[in-house]
Protein backbone atom coordinates (compact mmCIF):
# COMPACT_ATOMS: atom_id res chain seq x y z
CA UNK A 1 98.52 118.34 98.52
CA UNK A 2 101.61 118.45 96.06
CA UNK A 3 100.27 118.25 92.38
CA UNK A 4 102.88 117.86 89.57
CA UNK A 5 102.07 119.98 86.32
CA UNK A 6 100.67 116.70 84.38
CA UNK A 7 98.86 115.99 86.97
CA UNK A 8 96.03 118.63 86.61
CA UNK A 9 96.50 119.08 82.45
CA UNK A 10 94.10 118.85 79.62
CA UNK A 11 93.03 115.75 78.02
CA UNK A 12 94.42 117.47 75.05
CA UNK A 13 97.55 118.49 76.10
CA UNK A 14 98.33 115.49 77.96
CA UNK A 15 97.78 113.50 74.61
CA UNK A 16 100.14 116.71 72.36
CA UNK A 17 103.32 115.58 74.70
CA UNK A 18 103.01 111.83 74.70
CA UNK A 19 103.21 112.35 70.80
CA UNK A 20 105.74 113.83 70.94
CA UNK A 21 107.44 111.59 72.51
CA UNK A 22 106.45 108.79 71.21
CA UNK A 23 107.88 109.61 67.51
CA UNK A 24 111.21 110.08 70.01
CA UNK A 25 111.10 106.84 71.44
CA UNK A 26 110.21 104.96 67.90
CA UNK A 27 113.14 106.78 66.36
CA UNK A 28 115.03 105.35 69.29
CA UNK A 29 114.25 102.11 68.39
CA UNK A 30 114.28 102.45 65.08
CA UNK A 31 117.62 104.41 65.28
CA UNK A 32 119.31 101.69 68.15
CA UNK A 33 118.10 98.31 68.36
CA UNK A 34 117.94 95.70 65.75
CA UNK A 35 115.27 93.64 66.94
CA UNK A 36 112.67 96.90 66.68
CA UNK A 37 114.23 97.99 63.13
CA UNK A 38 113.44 95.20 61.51
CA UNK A 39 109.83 94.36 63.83
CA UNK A 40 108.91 97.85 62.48
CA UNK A 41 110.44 97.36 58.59
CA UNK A 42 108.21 94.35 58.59
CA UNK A 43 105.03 96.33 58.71
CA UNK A 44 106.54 99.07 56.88
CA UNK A 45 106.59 101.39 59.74
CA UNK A 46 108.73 104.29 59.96
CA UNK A 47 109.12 106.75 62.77
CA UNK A 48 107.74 109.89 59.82
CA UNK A 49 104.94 107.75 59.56
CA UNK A 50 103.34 108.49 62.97
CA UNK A 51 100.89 111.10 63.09
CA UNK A 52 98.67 110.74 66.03
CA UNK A 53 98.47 108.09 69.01
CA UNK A 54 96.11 106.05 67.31
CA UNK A 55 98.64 105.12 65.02
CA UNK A 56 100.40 103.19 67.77
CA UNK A 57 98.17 100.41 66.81
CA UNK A 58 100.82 100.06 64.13
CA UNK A 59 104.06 99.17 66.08
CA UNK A 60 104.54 95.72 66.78
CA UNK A 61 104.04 94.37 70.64
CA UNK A 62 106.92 93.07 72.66
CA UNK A 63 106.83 89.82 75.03
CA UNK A 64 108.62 88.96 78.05
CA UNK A 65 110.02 85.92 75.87
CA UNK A 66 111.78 89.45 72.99
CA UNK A 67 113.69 89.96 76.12
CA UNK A 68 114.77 86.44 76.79
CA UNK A 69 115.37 85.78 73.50
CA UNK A 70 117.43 88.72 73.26
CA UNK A 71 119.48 88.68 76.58
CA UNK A 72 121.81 89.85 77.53
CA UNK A 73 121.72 93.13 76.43
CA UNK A 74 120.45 92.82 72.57
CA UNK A 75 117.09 95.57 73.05
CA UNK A 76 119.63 98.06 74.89
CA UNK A 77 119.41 101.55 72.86
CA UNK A 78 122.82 102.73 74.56
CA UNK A 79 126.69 101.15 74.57
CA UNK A 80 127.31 99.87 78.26
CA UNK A 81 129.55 102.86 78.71
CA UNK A 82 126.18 105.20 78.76
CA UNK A 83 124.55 102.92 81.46
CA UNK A 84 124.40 103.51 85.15
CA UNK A 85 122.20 100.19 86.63
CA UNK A 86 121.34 96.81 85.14
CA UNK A 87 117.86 95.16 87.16
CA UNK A 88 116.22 92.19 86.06
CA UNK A 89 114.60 88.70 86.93
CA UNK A 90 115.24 86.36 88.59
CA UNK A 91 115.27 83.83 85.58
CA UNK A 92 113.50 81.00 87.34
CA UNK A 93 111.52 79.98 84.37
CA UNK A 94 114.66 80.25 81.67
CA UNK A 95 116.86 83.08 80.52
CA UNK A 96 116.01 86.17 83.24
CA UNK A 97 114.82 89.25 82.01
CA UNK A 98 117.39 92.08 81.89
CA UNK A 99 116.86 96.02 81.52
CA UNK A 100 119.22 99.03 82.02
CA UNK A 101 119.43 102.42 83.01
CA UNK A 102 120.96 105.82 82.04
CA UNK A 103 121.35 108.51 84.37
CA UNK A 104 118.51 110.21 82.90
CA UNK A 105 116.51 106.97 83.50
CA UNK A 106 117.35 107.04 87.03
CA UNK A 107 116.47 110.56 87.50
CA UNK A 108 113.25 110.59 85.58
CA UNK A 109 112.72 107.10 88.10
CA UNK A 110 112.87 108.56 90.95
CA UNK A 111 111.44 111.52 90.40
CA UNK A 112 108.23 109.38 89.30
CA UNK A 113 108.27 107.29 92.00
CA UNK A 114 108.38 110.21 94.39
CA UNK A 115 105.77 111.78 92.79
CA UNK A 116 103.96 108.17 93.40
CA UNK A 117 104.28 108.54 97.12
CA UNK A 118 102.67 111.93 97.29
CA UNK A 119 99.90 110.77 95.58
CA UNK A 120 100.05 108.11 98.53
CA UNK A 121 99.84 110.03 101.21
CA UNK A 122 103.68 110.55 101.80
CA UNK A 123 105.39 114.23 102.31
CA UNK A 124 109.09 115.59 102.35
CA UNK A 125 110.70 115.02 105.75
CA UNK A 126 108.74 112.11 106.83
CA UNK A 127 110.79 108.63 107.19
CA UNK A 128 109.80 105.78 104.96
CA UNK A 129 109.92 102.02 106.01
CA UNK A 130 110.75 100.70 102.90
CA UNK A 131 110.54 97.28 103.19
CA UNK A 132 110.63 95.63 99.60
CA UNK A 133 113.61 93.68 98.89
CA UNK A 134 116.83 95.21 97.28
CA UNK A 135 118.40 93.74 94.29
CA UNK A 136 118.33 93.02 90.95
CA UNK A 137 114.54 93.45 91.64
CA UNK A 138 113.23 97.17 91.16
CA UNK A 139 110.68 97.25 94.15
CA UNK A 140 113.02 97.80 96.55
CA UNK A 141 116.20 100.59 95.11
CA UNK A 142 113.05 101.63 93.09
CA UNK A 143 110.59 102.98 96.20
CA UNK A 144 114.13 104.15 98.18
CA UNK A 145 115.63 106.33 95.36
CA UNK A 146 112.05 108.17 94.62
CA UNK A 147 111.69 108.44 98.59
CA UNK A 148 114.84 110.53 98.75
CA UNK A 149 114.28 112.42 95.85
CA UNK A 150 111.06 113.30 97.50
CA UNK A 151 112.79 114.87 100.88
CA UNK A 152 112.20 111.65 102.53
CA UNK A 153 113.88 110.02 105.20
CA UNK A 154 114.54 106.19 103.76
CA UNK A 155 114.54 103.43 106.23
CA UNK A 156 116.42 100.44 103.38
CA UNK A 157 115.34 97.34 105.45
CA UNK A 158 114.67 95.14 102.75
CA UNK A 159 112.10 92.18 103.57
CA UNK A 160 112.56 89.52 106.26
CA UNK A 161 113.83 90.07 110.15
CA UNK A 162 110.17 90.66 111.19
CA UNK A 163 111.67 91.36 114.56
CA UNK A 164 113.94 93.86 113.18
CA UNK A 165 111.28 95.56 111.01
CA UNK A 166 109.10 96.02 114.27
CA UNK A 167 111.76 97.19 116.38
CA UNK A 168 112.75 100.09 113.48
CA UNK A 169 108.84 100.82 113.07
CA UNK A 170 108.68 101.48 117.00
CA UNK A 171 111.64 103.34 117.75
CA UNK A 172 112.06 105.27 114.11
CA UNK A 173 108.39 106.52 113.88
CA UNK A 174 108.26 106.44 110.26
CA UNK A 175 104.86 107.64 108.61
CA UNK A 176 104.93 105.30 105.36
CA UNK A 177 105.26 101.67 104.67
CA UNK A 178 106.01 100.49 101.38
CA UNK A 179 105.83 96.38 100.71
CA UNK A 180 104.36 93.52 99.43
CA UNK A 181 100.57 93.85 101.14
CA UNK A 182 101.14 89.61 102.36
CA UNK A 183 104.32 90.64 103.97
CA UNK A 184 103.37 93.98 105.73
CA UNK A 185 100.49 91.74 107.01
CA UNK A 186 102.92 89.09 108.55
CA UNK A 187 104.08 92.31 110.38
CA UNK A 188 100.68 93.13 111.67
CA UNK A 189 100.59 89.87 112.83
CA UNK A 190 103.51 89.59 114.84
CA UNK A 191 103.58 92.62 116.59
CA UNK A 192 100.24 91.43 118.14
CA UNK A 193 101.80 87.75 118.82
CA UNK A 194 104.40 90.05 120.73
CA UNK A 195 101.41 91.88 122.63
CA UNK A 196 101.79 95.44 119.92
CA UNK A 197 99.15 96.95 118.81
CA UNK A 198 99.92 97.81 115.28
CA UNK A 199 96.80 100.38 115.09
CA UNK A 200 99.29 102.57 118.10
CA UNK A 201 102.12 102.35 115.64
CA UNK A 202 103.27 105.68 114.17
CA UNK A 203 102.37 104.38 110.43
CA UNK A 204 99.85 105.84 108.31
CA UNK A 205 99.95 105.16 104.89
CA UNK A 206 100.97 102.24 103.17
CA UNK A 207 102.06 101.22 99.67
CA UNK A 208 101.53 97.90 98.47
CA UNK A 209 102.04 96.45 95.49
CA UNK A 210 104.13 93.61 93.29
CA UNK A 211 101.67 91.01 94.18
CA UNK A 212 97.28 91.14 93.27
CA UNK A 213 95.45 91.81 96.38
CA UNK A 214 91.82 92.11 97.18
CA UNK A 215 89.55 95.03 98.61
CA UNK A 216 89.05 92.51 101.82
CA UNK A 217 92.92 92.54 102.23
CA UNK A 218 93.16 96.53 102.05
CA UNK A 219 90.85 96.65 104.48
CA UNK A 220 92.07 94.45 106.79
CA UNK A 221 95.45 96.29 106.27
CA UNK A 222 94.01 99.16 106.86
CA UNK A 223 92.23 97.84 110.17
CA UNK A 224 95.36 96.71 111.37
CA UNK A 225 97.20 99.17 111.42
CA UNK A 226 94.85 101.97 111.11
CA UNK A 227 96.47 103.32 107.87
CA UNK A 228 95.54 104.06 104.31
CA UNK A 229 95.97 101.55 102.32
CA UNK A 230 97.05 102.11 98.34
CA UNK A 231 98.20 100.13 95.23
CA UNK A 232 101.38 100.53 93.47
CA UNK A 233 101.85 99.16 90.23
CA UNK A 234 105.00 98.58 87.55
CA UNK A 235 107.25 96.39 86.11
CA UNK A 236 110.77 95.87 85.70
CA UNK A 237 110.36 95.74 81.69
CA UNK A 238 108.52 99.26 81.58
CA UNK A 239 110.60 100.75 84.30
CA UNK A 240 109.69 99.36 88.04
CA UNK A 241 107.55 100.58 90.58
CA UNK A 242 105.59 103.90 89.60
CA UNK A 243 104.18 103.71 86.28
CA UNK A 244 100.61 104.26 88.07
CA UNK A 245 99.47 104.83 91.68
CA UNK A 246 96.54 104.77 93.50
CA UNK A 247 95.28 108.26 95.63
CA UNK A 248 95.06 108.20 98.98
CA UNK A 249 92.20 110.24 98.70
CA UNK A 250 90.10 108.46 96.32
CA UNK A 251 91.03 104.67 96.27
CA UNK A 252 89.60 104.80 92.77
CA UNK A 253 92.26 103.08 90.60
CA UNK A 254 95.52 104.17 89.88
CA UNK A 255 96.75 107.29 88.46
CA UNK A 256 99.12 106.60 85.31
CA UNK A 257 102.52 108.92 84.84
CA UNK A 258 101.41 109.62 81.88
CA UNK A 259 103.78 111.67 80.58
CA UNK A 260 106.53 108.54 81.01
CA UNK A 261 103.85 106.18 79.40
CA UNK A 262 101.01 105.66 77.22
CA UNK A 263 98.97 102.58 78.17
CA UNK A 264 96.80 100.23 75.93
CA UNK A 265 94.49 97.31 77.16
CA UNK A 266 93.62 95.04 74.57
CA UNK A 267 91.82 91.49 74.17
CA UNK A 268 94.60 89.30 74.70
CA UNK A 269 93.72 86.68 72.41
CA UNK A 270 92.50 88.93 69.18
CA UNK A 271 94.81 91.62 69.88
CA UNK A 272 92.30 94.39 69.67
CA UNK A 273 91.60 97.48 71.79
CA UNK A 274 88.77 97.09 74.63
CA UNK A 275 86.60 99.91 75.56
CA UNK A 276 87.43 101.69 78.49
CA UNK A 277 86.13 100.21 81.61
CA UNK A 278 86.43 96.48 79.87
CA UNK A 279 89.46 94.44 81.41
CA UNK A 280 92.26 93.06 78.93
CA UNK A 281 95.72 92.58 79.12
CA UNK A 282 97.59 96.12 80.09
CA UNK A 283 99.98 97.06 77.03
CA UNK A 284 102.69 99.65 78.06
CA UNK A 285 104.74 101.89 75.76
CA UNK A 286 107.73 103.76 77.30
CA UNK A 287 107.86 107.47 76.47
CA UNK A 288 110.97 108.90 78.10
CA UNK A 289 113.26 105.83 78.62
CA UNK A 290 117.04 106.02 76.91
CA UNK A 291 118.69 102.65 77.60
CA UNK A 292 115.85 100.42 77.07
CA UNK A 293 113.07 101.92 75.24
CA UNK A 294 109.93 99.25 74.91
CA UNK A 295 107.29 99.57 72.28
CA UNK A 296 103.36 98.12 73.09
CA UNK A 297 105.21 95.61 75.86
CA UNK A 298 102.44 93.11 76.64
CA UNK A 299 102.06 93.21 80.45
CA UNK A 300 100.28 89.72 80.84
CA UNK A 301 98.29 91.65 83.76
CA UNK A 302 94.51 91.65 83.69
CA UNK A 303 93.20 95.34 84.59
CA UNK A 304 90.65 98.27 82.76
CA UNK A 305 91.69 101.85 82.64
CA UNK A 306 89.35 104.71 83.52
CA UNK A 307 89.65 108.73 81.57
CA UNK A 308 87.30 110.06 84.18
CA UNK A 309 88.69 113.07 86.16
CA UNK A 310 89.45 111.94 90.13
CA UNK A 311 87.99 113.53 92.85
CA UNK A 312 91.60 114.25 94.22
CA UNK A 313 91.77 116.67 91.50
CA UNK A 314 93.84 114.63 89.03
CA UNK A 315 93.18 114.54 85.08
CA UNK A 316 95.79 111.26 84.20
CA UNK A 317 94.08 108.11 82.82
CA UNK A 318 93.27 105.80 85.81
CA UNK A 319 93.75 101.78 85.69
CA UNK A 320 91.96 100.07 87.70
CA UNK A 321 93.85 97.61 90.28
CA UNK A 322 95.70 93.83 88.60
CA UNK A 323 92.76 91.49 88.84
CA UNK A 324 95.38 88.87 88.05
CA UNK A 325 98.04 87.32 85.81
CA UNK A 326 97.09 85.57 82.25
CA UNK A 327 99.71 83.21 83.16
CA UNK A 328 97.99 82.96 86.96
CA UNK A 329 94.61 82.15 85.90
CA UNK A 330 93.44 78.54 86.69
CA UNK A 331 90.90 77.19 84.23
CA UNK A 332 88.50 74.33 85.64
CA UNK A 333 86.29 72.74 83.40
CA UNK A 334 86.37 76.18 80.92
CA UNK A 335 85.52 78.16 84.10
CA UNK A 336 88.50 81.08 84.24
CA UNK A 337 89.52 82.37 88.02
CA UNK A 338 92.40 84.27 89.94
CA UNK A 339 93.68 83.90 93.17
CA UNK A 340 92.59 87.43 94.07
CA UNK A 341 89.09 86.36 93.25
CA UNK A 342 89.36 83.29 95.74
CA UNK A 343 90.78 85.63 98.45
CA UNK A 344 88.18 87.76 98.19
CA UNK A 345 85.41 85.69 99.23
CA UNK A 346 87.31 83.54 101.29
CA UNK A 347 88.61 87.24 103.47
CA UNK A 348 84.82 87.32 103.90
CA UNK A 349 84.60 84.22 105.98
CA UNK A 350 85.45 85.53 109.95
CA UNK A 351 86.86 82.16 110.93
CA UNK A 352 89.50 81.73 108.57
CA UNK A 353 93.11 83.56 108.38
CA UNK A 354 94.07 85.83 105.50
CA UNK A 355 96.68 83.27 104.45
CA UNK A 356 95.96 80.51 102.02
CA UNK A 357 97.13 78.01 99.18
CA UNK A 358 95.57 76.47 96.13
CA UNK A 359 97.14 73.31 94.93
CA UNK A 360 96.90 72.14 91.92
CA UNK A 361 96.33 67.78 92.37
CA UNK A 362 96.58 64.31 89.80
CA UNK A 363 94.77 61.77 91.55
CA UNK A 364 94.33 59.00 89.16
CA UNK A 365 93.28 59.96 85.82
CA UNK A 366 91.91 62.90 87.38
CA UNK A 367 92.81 66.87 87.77
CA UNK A 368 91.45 68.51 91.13
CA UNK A 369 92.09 71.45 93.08
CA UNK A 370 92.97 71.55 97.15
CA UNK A 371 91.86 74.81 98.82
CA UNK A 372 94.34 75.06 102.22
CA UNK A 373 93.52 77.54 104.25
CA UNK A 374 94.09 78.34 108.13
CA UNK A 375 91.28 79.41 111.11
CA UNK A 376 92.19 82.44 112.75
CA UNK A 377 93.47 82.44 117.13
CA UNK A 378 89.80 83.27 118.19
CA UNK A 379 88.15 80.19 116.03
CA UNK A 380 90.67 78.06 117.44
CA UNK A 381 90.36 78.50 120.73
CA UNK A 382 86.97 78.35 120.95
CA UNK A 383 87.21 75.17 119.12
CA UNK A 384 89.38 73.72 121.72
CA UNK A 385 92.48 73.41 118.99
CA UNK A 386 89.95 69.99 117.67
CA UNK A 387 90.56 69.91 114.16
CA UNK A 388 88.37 67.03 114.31
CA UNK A 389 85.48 69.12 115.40
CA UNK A 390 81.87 69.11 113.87
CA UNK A 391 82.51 72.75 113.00
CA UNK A 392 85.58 72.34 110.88
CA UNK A 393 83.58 69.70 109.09
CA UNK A 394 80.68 72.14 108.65
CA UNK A 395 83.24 75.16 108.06
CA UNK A 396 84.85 73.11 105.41
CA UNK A 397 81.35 72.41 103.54
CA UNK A 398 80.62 76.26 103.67
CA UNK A 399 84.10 77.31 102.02
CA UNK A 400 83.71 74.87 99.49
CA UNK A 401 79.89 75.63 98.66
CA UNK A 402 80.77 79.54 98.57
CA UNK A 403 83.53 78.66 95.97
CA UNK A 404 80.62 76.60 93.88
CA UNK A 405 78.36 79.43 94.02
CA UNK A 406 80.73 82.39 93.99
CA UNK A 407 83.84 81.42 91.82
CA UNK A 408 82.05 78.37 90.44
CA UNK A 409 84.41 75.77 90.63
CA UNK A 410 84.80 72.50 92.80
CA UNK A 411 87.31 72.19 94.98
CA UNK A 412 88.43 70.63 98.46
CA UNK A 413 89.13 72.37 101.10
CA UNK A 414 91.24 71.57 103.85
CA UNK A 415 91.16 73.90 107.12
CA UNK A 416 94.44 73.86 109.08
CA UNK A 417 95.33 75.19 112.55
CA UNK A 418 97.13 78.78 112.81
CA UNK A 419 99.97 79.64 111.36
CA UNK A 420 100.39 76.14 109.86
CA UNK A 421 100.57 78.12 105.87
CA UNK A 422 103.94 79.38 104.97
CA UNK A 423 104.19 82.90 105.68
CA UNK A 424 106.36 84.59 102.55
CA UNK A 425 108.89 87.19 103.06
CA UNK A 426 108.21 88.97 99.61
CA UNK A 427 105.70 87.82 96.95
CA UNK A 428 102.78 85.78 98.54
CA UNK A 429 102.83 81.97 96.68
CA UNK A 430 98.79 81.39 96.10
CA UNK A 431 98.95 78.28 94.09
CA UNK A 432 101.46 75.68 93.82
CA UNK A 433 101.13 73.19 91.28
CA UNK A 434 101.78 69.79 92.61
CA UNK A 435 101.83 68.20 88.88
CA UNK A 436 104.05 68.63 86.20
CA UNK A 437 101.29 69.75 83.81
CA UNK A 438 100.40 73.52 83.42
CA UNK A 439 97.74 74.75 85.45
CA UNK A 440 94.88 74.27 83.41
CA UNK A 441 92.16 71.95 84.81
């Protein structure tokens, strides 16, 4: 097992560098970018003025809507000239979200992410299957350029083809997989539509991340293709994939590079820390970056983080795995829940697919919520393919009555035959509001 230096380092020590950098970064701002000179003037904060980590409470937050507000390229710390790579958003909701890169971003990038897929499972010399999508989206240039600076061989396949993707996994042999976990699981299920068994495949780790997923999907990804199965987290706004990743030895939340960033979870409505082991919203402050450094950036992701020391050795602050979004949570009738929660009681039921939809409903005066979901090949042949069946009716009741008891909210459910839900080529859609309200019930 590869261990980098931070790795393995005192609570202490860890804690002595991120100061350090974090008066850096704050003079960056400070220094670079007019919207964080005069965020920090307001509450008389000045770089001098930082003495330990706890004074981080101090520094004003950033929101995703700072960087639409100031796009293009208004909370870059470097002229255009120093810059090597712009990512950002797609900007379906308004202005996108755009962030740049130095050389010594990219570098310190991948070597992060590389040291991510060691702590996955991956090793120099193997080949990766990378199949995230390429773009102005990190996942995918974000998982290839760490894979080579590991010693990797990188497969860039990018999402879609399934046919392709199989065809490269046979014949190339790779050892990792790297994708969204709702995609890599369309993969499992085609290869055994085409008569492969993905558990023969050559695979053996995977890396999922850039969507929430359950511990019922993990290990039906892992059961499928006979692989571990581990979380990736990050953002484009922090940096992209990397900022924390779960061990392949453990599966015990995700280790944070903590010498790249210092992370805070806080109650997301008063603003104040949580204890450790409470979930909030995950706060990130950049440590290393040049062309875009980002002070307390408000995450909007639901998670806890853990100081404990992992049984794979490692001493870095642990978070645990996204719950869910703030902005995915559907509220009915006061009662708060995530799409990760419904998947992972529904993942328990052994007649229904991993694939569903909740849809948001007006009928009338009144809100409601559709749960669509699918039965799996076996239930529906031993059904007959009747959809009009006494045991869809029953199956139906059950869903809905674990919902009641387990999530506690009404909803109907509609069973459909196989394969009728739209399988997604990157990020898995969970709820689709059919109304032109938000989704709050």
């Amino acid at each position: 097992m590869i261990l980098h230096e931070i790795e393995t380092e005192s609570r202490e020590n860890i804690e002595r560098l991120q100061l350090e950098r974090l008066i850096k970064t704050v003079e960056r701002a400070y220094n670079s970018v007019p919207f964080y000179q005069k965020k920090l003037m307001e509450r008389n904060v000045i770089p001098e003025r930082i003495k330990g980590l706890e004074d981080i409470r101090n520094l004003p937050f950033t929101k995703k809507q700072d960087l639409r507000d100031n796009y293009p390229f208004g909370l870059f710390a470097v002229d255009l000239k120093d810059l090597v790579r712009i990512h950002g958003s797609s900007g379906t909701s308004g202005k996108p979200t755009v962030v740049g890169y130095t050389k010594n971003d990219i570098n310190n990038w991948s070597e992060i992410v590389a040291r991510a897929i060691v702590i996955a499972g991956g090793k120099p010399g193997e080949i990766l299957h990378n199949t995230y999508g390429y773009g102005l989206f990190t996942g995918g240039l974000g998982l290839h350029f760490g894979s080579e600076h590991l010693g990797m061989v990188t497969i860039p396949i990018s999402g879609g083809n399934t046919d392709r993707q199989i065809s490269l996994i046979e014949d190339f042999g790779p050892k990792v997989i790297c994708g969204t976990p709702s995609y890599v699981l369309t993969i499992a299920e085609h290869m055994e539509e085409m008569g492969i068994d993905p558990r023969k495949t050559s695979l053996k780790h995977g890396i999922f991340g850039a969507e929430p997923w359950s511990e019922e999907m993990r290990k039906m990804l892992e059961e499928k293709f006979e692989i571990t199965a581990c979380d990736i987290y990050g953002l484009s706004e922090v940096i992209g994939p990397g900022v924390s990743m779960e061990c392949y030895q453990a599966q015990d939340g995700l280790h944070v590079a903590e010498d790249h960033f210092l992370v805070e979870v806080i109650d997301s409505k008063t603003l104040e820390p949580v204890p450790d082991g409470q979930d909030g919203e995950l706060v990130f402050t950049s440590l290393t970056k040049e062309a875009f450094p980002v002070l307390r950036y408000r995450t909007g992701d639901i998670g806890s983080i853990n100081r404990e020391k992992c049984k794979c050795g490692r001493t870095t602050i642990r978070m645990s795995r996204i719950k869910g979004r703030i902005d995915d949570m559907i509220i009915v009738r006061g009662v708060n829940v995530f799409p990760s929660e419904i998947e992972h009681y529904l993942l328990k039921v052994n007649e229904i697919a991993p694939h569903f939809q909740v849809h948001l409903l007006k009928r009338g005066y009144l809100d409601c919520m559709e749960l669509n979901v699918e039965v799996t090949e076996t239930f529906y042949k031993e059904i007959k393919g009747d959809m009009g069946n006494e045991k869809i009716f029953q199956l139906e009741k059950f869903i809905s009555n674990l919902m009641k008891s387990s999530c506690l909210i009404s909803m109907d459910v509609k069973i459909h035959p196989p394969k009728s839900i739209q399988r997604s080529e990157g990020k898995a859609v969970r709820v689709v509001n059919k109304r032109s309200m938000p989704i709050n019930i």
